[in-house]
Every structure is written in structure tokens, then in C-alpha cells.
PDB file of N, CA and C in Angstrom:
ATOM      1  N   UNK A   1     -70.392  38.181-143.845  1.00  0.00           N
ATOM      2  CA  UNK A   1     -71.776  37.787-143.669  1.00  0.00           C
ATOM      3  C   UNK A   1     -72.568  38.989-143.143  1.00  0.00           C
ATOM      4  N   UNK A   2     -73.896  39.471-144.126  1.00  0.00           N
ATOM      5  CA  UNK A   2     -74.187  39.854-143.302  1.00  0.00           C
ATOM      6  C   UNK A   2     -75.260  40.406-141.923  1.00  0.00           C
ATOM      7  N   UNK A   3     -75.243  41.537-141.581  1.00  0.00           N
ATOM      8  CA  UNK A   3     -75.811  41.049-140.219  1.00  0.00           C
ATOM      9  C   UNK A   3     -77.425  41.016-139.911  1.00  0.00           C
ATOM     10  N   UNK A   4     -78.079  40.223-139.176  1.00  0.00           N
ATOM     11  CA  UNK A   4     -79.349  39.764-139.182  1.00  0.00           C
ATOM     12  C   UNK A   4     -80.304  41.229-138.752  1.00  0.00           C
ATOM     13  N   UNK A   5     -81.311  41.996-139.300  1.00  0.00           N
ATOM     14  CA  UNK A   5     -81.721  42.778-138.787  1.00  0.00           C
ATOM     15  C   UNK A   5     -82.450  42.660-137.810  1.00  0.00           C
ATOM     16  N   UNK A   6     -83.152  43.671-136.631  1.00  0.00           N
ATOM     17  CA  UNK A   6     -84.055  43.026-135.673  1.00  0.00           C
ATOM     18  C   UNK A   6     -85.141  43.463-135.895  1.00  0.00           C
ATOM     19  N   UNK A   7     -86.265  42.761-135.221  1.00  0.00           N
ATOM     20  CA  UNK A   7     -87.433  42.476-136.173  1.00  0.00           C
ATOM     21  C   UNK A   7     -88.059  43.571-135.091  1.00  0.00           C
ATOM     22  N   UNK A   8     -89.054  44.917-135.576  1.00  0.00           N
ATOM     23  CA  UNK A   8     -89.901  45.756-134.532  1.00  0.00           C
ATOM     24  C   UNK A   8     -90.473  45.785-134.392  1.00  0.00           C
ATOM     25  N   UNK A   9     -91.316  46.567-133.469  1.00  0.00           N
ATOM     26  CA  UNK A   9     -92.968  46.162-133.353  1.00  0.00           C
ATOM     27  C   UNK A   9     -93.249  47.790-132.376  1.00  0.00           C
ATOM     28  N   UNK A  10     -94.092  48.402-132.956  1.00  0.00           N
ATOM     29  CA  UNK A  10     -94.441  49.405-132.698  1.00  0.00           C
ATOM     30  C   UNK A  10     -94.566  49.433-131.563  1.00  0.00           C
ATOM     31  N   UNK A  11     -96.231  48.623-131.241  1.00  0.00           N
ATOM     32  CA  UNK A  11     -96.996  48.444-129.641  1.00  0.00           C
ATOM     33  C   UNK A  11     -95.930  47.887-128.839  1.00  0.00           C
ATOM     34  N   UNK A  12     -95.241  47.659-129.164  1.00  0.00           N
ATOM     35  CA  UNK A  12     -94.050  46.657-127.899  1.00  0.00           C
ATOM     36  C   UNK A  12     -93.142  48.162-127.955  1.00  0.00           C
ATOM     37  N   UNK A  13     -93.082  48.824-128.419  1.00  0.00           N
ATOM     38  CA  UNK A  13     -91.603  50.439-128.372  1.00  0.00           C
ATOM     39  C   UNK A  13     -92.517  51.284-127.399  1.00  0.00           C
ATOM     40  N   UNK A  14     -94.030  51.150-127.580  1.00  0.00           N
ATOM     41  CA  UNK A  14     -95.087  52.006-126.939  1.00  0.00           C
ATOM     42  C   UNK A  14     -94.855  51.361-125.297  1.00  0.00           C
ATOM     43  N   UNK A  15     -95.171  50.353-125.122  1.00  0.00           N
ATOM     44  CA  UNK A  15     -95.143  49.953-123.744  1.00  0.00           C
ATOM     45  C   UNK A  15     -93.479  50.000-123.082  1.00  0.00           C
ATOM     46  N   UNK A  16     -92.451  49.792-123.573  1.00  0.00           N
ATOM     47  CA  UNK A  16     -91.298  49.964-123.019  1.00  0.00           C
ATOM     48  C   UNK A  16     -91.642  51.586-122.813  1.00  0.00           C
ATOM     49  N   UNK A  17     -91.890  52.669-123.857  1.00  0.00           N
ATOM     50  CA  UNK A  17     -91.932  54.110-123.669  1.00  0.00           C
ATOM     51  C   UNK A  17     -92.494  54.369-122.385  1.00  0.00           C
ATOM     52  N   UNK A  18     -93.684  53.367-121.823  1.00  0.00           N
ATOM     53  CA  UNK A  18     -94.342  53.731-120.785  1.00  0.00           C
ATOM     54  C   UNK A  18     -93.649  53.550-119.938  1.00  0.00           C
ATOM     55  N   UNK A  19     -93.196  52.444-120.085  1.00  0.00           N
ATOM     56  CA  UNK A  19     -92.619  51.856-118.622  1.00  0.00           C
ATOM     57  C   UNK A  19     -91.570  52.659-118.513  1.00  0.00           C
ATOM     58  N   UNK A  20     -90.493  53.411-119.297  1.00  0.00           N
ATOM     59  CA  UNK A  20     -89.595  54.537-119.220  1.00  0.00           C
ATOM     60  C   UNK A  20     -90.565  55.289-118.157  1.00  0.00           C
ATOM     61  N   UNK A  21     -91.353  56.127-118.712  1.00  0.00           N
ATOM     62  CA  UNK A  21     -92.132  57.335-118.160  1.00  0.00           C
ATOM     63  C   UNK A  21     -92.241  56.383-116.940  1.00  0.00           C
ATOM     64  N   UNK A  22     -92.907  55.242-116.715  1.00  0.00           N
ATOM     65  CA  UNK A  22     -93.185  55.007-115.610  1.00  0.00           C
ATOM     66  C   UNK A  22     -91.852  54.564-114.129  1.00  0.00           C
ATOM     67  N   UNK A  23     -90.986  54.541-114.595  1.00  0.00           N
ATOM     68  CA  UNK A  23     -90.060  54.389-113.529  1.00  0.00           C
ATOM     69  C   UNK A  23     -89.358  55.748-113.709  1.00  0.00           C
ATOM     70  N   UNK A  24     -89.328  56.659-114.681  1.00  0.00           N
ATOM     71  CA  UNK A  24     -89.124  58.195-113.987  1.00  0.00           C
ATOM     72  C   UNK A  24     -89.853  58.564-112.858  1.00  0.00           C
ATOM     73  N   UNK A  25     -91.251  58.531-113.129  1.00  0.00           N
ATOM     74  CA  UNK A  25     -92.174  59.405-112.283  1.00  0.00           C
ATOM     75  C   UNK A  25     -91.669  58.450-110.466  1.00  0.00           C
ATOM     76  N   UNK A  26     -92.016  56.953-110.600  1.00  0.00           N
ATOM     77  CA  UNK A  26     -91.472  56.819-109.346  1.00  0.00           C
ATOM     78  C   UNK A  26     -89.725  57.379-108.919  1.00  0.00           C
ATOM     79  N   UNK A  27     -89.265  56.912-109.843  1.00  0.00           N
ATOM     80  CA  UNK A  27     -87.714  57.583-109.235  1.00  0.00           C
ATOM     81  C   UNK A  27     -87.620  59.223-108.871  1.00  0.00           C
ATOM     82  N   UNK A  28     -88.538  59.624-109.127  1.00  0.00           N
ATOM     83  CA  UNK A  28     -89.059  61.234-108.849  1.00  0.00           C
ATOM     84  C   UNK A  28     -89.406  61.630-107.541  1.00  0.00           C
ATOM     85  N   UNK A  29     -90.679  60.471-107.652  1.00  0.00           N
ATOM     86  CA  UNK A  29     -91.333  60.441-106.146  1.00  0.00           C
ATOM     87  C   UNK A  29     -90.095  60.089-105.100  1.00  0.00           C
ATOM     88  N   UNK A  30     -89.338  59.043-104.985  1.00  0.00           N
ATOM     89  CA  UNK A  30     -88.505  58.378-104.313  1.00  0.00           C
ATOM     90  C   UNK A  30     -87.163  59.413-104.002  1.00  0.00           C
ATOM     91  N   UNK A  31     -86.777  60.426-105.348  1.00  0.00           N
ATOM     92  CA  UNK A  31     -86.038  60.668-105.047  1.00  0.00           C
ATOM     93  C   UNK A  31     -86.746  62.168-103.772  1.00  0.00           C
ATOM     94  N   UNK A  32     -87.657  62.567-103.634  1.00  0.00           N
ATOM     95  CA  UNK A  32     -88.733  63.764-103.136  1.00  0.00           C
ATOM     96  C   UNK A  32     -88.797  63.159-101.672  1.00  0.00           C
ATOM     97  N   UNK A  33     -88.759  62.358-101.110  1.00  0.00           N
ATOM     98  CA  UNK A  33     -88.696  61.621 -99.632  1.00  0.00           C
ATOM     99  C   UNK A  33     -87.934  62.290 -99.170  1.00  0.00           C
ATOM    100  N   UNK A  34     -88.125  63.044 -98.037  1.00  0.00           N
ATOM    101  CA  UNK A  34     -87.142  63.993 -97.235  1.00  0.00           C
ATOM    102  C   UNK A  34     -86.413  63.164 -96.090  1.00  0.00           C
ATOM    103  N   UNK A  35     -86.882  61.564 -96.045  1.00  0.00           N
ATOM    104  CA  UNK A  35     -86.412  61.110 -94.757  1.00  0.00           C
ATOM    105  C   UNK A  35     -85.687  59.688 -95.528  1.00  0.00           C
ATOM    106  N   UNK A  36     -84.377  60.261 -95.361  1.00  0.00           N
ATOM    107  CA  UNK A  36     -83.037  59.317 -95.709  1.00  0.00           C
ATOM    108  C   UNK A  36     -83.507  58.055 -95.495  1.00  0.00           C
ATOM    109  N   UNK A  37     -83.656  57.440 -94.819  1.00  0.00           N
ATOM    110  CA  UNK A  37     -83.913  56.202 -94.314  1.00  0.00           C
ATOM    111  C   UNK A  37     -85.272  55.479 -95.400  1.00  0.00           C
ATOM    112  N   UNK A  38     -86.268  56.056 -95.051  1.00  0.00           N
ATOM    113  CA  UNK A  38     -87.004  55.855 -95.584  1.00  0.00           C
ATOM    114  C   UNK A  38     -87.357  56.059 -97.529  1.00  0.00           C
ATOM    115  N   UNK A  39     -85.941  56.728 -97.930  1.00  0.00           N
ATOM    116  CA  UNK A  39     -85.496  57.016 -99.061  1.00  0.00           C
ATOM    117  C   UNK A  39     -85.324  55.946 -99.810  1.00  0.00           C
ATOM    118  N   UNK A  40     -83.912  54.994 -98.816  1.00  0.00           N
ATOM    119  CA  UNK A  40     -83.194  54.140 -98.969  1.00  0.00           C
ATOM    120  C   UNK A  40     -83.891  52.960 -99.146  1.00  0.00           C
ATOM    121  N   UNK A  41     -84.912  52.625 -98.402  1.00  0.00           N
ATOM    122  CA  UNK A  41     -85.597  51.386 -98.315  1.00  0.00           C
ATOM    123  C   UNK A  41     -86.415  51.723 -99.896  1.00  0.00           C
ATOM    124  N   UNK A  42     -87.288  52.246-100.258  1.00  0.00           N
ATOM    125  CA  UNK A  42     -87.607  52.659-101.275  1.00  0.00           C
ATOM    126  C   UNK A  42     -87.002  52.148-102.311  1.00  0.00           C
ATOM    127  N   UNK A  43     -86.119  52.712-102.285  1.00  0.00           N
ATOM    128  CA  UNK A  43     -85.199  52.994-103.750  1.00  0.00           C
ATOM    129  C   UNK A  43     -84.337  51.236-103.582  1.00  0.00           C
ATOM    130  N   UNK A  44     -83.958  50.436-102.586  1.00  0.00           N
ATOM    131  CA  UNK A  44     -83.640  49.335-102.376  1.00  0.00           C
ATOM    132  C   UNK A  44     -85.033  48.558-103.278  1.00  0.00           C
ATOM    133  N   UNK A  45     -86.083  48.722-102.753  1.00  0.00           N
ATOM    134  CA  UNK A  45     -87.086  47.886-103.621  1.00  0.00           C
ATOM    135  C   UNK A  45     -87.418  48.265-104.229  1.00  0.00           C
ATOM    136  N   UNK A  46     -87.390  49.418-105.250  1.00  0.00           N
ATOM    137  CA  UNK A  46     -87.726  49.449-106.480  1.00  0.00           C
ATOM    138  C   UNK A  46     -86.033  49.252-107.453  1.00  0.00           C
ATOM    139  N   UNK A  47     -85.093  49.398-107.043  1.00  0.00           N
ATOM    140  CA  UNK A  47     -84.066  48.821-108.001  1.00  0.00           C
ATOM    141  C   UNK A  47     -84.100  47.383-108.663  1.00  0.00           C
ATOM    142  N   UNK A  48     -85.115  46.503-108.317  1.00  0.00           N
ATOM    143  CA  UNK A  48     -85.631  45.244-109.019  1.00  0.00           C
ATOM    144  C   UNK A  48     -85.849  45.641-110.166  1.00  0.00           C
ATOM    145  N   UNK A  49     -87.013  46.636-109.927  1.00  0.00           N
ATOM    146  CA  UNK A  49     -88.226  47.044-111.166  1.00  0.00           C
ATOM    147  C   UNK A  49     -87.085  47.413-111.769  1.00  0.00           C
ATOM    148  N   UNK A  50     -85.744  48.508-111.628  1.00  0.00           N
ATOM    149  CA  UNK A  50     -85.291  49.377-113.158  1.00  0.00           C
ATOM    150  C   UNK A  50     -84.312  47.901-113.025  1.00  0.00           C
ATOM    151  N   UNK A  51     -83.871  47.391-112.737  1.00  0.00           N
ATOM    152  CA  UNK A  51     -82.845  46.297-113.234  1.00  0.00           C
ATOM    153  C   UNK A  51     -83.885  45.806-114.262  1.00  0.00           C
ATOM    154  N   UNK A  52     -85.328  45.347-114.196  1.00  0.00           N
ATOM    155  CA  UNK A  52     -85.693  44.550-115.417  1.00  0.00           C
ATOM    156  C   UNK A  52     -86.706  45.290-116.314  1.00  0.00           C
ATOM    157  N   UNK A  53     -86.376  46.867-115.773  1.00  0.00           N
ATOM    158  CA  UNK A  53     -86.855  47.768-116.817  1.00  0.00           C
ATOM    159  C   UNK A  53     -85.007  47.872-117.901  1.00  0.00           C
ATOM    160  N   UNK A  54     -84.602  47.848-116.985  1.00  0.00           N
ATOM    161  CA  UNK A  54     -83.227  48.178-118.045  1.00  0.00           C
ATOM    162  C   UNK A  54     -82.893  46.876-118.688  1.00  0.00           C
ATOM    163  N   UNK A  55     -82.909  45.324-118.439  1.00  0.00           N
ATOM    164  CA  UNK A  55     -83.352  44.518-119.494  1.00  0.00           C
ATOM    165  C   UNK A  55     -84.184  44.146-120.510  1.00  0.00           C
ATOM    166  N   UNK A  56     -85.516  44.681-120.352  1.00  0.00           N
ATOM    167  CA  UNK A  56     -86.156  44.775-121.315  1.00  0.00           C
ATOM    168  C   UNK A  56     -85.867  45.385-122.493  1.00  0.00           C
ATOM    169  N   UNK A  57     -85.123  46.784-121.672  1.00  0.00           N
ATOM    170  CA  UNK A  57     -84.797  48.155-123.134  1.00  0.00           C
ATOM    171  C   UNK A  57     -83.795  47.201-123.562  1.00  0.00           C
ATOM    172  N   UNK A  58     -82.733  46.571-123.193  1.00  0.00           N
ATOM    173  CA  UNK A  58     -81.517  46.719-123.687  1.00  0.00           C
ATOM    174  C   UNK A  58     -81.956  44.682-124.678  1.00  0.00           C
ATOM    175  N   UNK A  59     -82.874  44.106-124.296  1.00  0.00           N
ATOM    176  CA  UNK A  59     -82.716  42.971-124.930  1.00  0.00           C
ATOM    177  C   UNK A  59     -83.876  43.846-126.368  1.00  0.00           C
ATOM    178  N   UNK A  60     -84.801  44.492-126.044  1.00  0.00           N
ATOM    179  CA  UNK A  60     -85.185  45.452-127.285  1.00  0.00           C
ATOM    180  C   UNK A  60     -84.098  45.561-128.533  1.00  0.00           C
ATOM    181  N   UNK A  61     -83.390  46.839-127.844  1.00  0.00           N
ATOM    182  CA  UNK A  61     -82.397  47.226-128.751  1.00  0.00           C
ATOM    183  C   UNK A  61     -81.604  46.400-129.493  1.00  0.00           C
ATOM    184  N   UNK A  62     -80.814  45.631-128.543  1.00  0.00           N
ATOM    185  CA  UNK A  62     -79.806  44.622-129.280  1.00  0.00           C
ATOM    186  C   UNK A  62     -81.185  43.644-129.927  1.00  0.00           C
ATOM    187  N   UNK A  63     -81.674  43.249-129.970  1.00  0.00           N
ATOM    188  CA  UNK A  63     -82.153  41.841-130.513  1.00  0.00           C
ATOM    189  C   UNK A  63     -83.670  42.419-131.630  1.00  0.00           C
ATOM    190  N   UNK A  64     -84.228  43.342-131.238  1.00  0.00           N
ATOM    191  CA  UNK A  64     -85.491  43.745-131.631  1.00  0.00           C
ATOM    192  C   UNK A  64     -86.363  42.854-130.595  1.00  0.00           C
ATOM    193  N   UNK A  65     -87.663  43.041-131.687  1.00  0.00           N
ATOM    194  CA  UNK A  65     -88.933  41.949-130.722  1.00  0.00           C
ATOM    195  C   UNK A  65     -88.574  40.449-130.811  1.00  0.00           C
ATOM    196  N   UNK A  66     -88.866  39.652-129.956  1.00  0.00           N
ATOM    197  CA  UNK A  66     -88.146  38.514-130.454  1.00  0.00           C
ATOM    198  C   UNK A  66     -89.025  37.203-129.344  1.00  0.00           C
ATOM    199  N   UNK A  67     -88.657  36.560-129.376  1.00  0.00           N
ATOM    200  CA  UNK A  67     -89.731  34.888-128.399  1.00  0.00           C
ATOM    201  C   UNK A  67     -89.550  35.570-126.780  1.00  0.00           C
ATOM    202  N   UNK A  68     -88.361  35.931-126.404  1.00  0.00           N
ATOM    203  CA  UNK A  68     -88.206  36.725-124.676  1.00  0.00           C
ATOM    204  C   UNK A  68     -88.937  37.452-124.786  1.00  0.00           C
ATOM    205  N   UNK A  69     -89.621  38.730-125.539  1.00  0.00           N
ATOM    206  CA  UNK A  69     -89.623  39.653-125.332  1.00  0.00           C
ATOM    207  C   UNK A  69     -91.034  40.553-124.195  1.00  0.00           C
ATOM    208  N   UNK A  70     -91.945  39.146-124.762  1.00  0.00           N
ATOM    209  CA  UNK A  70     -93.396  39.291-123.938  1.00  0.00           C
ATOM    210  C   UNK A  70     -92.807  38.898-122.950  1.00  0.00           C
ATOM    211  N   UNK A  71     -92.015  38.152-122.224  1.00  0.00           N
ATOM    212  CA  UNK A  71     -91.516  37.497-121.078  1.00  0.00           C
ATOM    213  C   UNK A  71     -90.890  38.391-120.193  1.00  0.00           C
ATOM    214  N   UNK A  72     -89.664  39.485-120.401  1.00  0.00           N
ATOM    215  CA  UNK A  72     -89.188  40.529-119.987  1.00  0.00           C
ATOM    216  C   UNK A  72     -90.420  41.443-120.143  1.00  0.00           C
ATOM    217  N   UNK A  73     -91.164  41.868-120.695  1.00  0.00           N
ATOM    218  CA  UNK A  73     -92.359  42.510-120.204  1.00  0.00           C
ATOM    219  C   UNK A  73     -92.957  42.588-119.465  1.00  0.00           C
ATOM    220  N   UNK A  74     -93.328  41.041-119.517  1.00  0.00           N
ATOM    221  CA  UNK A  74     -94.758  40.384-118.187  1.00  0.00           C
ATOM    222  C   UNK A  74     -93.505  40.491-116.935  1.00  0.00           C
ATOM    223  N   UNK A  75     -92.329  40.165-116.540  1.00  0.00           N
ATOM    224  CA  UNK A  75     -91.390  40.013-115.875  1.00  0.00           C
ATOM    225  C   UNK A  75     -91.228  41.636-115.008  1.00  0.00           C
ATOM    226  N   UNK A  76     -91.334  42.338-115.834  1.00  0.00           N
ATOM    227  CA  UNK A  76     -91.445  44.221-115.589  1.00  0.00           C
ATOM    228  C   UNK A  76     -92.590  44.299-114.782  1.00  0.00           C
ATOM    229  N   UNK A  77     -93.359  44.360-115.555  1.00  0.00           N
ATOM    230  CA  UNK A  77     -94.815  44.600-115.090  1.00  0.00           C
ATOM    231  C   UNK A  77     -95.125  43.823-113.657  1.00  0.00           C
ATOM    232  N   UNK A  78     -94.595  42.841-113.553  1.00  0.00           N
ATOM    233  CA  UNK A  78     -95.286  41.892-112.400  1.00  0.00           C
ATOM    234  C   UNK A  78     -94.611  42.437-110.992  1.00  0.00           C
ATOM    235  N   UNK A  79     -93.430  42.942-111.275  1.00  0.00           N
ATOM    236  CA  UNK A  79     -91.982  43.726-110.611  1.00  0.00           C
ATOM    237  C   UNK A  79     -92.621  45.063-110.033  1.00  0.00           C
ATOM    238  N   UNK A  80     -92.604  45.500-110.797  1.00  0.00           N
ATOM    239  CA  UNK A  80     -93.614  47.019-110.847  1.00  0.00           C
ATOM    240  C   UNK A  80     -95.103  46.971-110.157  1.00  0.00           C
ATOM    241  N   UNK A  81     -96.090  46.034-110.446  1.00  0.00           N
ATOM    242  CA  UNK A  81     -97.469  46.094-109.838  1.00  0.00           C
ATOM    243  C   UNK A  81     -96.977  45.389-108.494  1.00  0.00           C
ATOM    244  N   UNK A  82     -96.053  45.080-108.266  1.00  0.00           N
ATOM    245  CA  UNK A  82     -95.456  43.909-106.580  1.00  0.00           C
ATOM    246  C   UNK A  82     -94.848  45.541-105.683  1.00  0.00           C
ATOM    247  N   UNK A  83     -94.176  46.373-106.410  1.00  0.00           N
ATOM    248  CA  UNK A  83     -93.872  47.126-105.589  1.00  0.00           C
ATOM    249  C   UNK A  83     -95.153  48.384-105.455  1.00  0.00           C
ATOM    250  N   UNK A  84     -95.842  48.753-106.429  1.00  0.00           N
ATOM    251  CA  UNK A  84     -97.050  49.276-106.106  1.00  0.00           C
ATOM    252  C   UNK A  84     -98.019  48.842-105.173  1.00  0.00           C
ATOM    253  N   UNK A  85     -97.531  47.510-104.593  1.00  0.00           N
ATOM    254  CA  UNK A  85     -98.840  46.846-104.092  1.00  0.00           C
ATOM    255  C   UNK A  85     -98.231  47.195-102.400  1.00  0.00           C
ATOM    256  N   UNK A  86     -96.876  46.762-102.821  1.00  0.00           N
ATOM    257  CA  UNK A  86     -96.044  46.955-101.484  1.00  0.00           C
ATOM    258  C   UNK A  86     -95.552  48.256-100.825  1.00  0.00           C
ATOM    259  N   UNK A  87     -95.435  49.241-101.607  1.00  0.00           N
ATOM    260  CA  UNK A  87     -95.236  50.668-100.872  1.00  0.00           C
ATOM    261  C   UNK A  87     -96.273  52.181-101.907  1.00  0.00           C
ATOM    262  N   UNK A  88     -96.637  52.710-100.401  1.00  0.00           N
ATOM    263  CA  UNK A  88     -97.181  53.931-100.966  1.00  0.00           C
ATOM    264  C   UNK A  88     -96.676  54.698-101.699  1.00  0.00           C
ATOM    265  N   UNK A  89     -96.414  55.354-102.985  1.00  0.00           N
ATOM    266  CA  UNK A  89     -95.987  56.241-103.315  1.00  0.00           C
ATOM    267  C   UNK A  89     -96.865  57.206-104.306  1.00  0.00           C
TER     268      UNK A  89
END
């Protein structure tokens, strides 16, 4: 049988691209904190954001665009603007 292709979508590869770029630049900043402690707490609350930055990519890849996919988006994004809201960086 064979196998089902996944269905793509440009503007949806564009916004995961961002959100790539965008949890480099913080993991940049975070990793640039000269004070351990204050490193740690950081990087503790933003590991939410790449856990459901790294579900988004990976339900992408395997599946294409698909009924989740605005959902793991809005799910990112809401993750991401919660820790922007919550620490300076």
C-alpha cells in the first residue's frame, strides 16, 4: 500500500522558520547570562516554549499541515508571548 503523502503549506513552513529563528535568538540571550543561577531559572522556563516548538516541527514533518496543526502553533505562540511577558530578555 502505498504511503499517504503530507499535505504543505508554505505560510505554515514560514512561521515554524520563525519560530526556529525565534527560540535561537532567545537561547542565545539565555545562554549570554553570566549569572548561573539566574541562567538556570531562564532556561527552566523557556524549555516549555522549545518542547512545543519541537512539537510543532516534528508533527510538521511527520504528518505535513494537517487539523492539529493551527493548534500546536497557537499552543507555541501563547508559550512564547507567556514567557516574554514573564522575563526580561
Amino acid at each position: 500500500m502505498a504511503k499517504k503523502r503530507r499535505k504543505l503549506n508554505k505560510d505554515f513552513e514560514k512561521e515554524i522558520y520563525s519560530s526556529k529563528k525565534n527560540v535561537e535568538l532567545v537561547l542565545a540571550k539565555i545562554y549570554d547570562i553570566d549569572d548561573e543561577d539566574i541562567q538556570k531559572e531562564y532556561m527552566s522556563a523557556f524549555n516549555r516554549v522549545v518542547y512545543l516548538y519541537d512539537e510543532l516541527k516534528e508533527d510538521y514533518e511527520q504528518k505535513g499541515f494537517n487539523d492539529n496543526s493551527e493548534g500546536f502553533l497557537k499552543n507555541y505562540k501563547n508559550a512564547f508571548n507567556l514567557f516574554e511577558s514573564e522575563f526580561e530578555i
